[in-house]
Structure formats: C-alpha cells, structure tokens
Protein backbone atom coordinates (compact mmCIF):
# COMPACT_ATOMS: atom_id res chain seq x y z
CA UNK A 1 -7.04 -39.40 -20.03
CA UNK A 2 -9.52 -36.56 -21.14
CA UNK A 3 -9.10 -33.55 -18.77
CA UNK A 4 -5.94 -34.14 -17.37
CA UNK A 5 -3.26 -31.54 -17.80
CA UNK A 6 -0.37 -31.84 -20.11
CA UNK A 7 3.10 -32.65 -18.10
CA UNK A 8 4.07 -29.42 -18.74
CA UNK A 9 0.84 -28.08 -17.06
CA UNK A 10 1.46 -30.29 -14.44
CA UNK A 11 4.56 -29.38 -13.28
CA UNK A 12 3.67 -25.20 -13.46
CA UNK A 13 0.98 -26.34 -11.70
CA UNK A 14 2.43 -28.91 -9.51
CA UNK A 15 6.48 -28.77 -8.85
CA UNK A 16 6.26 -26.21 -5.81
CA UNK A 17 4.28 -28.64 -3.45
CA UNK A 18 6.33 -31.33 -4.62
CA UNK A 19 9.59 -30.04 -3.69
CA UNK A 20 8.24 -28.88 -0.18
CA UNK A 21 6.56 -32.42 -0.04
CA UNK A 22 10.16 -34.35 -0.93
CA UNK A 23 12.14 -31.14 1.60
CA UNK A 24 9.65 -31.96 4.68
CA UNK A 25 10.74 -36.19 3.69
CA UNK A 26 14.26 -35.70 3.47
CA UNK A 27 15.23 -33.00 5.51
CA UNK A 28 17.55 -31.89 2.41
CA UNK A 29 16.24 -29.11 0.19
CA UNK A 30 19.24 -30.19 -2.15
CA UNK A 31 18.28 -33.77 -1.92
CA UNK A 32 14.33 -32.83 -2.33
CA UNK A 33 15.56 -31.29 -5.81
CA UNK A 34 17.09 -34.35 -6.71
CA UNK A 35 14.53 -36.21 -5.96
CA UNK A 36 12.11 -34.46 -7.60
CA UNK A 37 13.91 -33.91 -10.85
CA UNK A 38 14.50 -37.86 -10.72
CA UNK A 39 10.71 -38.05 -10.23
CA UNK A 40 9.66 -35.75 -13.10
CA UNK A 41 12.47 -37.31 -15.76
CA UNK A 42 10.80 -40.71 -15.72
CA UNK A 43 7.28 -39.37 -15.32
CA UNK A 44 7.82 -37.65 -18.27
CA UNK A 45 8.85 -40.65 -20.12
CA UNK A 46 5.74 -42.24 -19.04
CA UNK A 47 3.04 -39.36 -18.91
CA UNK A 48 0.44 -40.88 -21.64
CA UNK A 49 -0.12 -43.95 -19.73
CA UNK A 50 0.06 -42.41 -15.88
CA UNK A 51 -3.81 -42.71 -14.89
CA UNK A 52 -3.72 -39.94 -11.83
CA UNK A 53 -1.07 -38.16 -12.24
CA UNK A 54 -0.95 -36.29 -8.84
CA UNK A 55 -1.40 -39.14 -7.02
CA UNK A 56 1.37 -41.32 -9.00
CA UNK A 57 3.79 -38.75 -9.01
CA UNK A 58 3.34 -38.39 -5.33
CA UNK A 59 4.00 -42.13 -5.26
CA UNK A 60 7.55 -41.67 -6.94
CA UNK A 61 8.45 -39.07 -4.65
CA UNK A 62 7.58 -40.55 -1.78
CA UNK A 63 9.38 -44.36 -2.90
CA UNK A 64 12.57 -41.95 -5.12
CA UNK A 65 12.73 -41.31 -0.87
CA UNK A 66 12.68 -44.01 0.75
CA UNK A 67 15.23 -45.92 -1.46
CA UNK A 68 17.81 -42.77 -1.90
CA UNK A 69 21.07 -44.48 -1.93
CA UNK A 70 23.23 -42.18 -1.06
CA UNK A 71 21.51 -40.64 2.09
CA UNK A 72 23.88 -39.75 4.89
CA UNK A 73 24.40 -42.65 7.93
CA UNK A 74 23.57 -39.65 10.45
CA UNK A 75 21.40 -37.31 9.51
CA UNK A 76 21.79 -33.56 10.70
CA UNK A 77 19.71 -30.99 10.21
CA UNK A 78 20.44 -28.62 7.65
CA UNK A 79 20.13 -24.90 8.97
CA UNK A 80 18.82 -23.36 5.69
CA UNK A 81 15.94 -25.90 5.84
CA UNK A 82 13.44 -23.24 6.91
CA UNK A 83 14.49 -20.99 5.33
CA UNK A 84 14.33 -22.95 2.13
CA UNK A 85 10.86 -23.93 2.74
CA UNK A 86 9.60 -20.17 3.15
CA UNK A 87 11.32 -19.30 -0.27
CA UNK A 88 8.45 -21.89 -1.84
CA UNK A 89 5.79 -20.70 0.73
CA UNK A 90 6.52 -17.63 2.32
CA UNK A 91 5.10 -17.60 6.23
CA UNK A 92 2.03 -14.85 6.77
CA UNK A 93 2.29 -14.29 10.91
CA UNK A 94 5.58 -13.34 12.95
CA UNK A 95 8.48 -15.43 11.02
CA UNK A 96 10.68 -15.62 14.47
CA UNK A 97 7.58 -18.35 16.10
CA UNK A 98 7.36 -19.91 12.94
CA UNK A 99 11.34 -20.77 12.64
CA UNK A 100 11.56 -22.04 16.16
CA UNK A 101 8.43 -24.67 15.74
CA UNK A 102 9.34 -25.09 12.20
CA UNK A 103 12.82 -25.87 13.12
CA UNK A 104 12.29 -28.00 16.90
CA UNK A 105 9.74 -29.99 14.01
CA UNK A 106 12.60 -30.76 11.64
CA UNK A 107 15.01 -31.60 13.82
CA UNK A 108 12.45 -33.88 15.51
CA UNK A 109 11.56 -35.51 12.58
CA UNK A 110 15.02 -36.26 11.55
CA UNK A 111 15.19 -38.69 13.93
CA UNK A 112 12.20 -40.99 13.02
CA UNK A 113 12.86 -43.99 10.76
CA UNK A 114 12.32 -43.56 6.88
CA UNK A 115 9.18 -45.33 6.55
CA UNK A 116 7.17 -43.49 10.02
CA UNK A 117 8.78 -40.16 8.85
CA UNK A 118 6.61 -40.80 5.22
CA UNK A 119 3.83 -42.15 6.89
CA UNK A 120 3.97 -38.76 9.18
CA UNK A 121 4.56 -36.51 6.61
CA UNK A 122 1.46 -37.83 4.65
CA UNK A 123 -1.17 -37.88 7.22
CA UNK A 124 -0.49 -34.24 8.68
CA UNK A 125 1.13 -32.59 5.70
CA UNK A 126 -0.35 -33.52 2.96
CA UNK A 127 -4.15 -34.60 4.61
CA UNK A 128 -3.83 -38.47 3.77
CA UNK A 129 -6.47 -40.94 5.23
CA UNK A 130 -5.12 -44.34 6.26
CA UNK A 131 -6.25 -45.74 3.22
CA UNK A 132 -3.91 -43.18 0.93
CA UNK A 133 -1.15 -43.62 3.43
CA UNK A 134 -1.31 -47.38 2.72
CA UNK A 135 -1.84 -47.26 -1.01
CA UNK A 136 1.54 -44.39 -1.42
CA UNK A 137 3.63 -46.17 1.04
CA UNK A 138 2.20 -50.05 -0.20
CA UNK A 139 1.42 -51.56 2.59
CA UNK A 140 -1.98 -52.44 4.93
CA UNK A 141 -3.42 -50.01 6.90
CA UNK A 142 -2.90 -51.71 9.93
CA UNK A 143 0.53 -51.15 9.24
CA UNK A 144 0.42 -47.21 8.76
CA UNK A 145 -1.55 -46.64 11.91
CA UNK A 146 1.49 -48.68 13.93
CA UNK A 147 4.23 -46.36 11.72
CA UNK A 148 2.50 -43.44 13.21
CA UNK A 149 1.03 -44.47 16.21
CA UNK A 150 5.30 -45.49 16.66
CA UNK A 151 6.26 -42.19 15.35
CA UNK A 152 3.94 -39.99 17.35
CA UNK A 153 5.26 -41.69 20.66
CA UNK A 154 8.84 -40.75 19.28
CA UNK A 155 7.65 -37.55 18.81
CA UNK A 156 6.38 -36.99 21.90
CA UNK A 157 9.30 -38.56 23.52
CA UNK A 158 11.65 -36.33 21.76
CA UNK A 159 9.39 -33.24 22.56
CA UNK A 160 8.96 -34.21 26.32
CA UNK A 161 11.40 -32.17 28.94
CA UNK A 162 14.04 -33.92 30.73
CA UNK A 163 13.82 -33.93 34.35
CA UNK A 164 17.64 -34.24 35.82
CA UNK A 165 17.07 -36.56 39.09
CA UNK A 166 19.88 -35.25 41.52
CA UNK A 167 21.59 -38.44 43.65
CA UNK A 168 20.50 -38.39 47.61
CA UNK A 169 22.48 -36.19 49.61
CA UNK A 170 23.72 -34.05 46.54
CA UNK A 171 24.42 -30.30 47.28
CA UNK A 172 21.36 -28.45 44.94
C-alpha cells in the first residue's frame, strides 16, 4: 500500500464528498453523518489491509445505506437539505434557481426505491460507468442499467405535468 494516504489524510482529504455523497443517498444530512461516521469507525479499524481506499469506503457508504435500520417507513423531505448541502459546497450562480432544481431533485428522488436511488446517485453524481455501479452496488450490470433505466422513467414520470381531463359537459 505504498502511496496511499494515511486514514487521517484520507478523511481531510476525503470526508466532505462523502457526507454530500451519503446526504444526496439518504435524503437526511443527520442520517448522512451517521452513516458516515459508522463508515469511517470500522474503516479505521481496518485501514492497513483496505486495497483502494476511495473506492472501498465508497462501498461502505453506499451498503451502511442501503441496510440503515432505522430509516423512516415514509420518507419526507427534509427542508434544510439544500441548504445543508451548500454549507459543504457552496453554489457559484444565483442560489434562488439552484434551490428550486436542487430541491424539485430531492424531493423526486425520495421517492425512488433504495437500490435505483444508489444506482442514480452513482452514475450522475459521482461519474460511475456501469461497470463501477455494478461492482459498489454488487450486482451485474445488466441489472444497474434496469435500476436506472426504472428510475429514470420514475423520474420522468414524477417530473411530467398533470393534465386534469374535465368530464363531458362540465362547466370550464
């Protein structure tokens, strides 16, 4: 393991991205703490045999997720979620666009099963191929492109207007 950092490095380095990773997958910034923290406890315990430790820790974070036990049954969507995320990465253009489509996003993820939201979240947050979707989320690849191909029509679903039909002969 010549060349890689030192856990402490790693984490100075490191925890931001991680907690707006583990925020964008559970819609919780207190949650995303937890889970992080959870993550880097046991990481640490283990850092002289983790072979890439980005990549592993990543891993954690995305499986600490998907097995949370105490998760709500309904999720809502916590108000201070963007807000939270542009404490770790503050927005550059006008903030009042970037809360609306940062917050319509949220709330549209919140409704996508567990496993499509990760599989989301990696390919157009954090750049994942197919291959490195499959490998964090252990499964084929086959089986990420039908989690998002699922989730994008969800998406778009959820995104799509509603058009109100009025019954025949109703007053407009």
């Amino acid at each position: 393991m010549t060349g890689d950092p030192s856990f402490d490095e790693f984490v100075a380095e490191r925890l931001d991205g991680l907690l707006r990773y583990a925020t964008v997958l559970a819609d919780d910034p207190y949650l995303a703490q937890d889970i992080v923290q959870n993550v880097l406890e046991r990481a640490q315990q283990k850092w002289s045999r983790i072979d890439s430790p980005p990549t592993y820790v990543r891993r954690m974070v995305t499986n600490e997720y998907l097995s949370w036990r105490r998760r709500r049954a309904v999720r809502s969507v916590v108000s201070s979620t963007p807000e939270m995320l542009d404490a770790l990465s503050p927005p550059q253009s006008d903030p009042s666009l970037d809360y609306d489509e940062r917050d319509a996003m949220m709330t549209r993820l919140a409704i996508l099963p567990r496993k499509q939201r990760a599989a989301i979240v990696l390919r157009y947050y954090e750049n994942f191929s197919d291959d490195e979707i499959a490998e964090v989320l252990r499964c084929g690849t086959s089986t990420v492109r039908s989690q998002i191909s699922r989730a994008l029509g969800t998406l778009r679903e959820s995104a799509a207007p509603r058009h109100h039909v009025l019954p025949t002969g109703a007053p407009r």
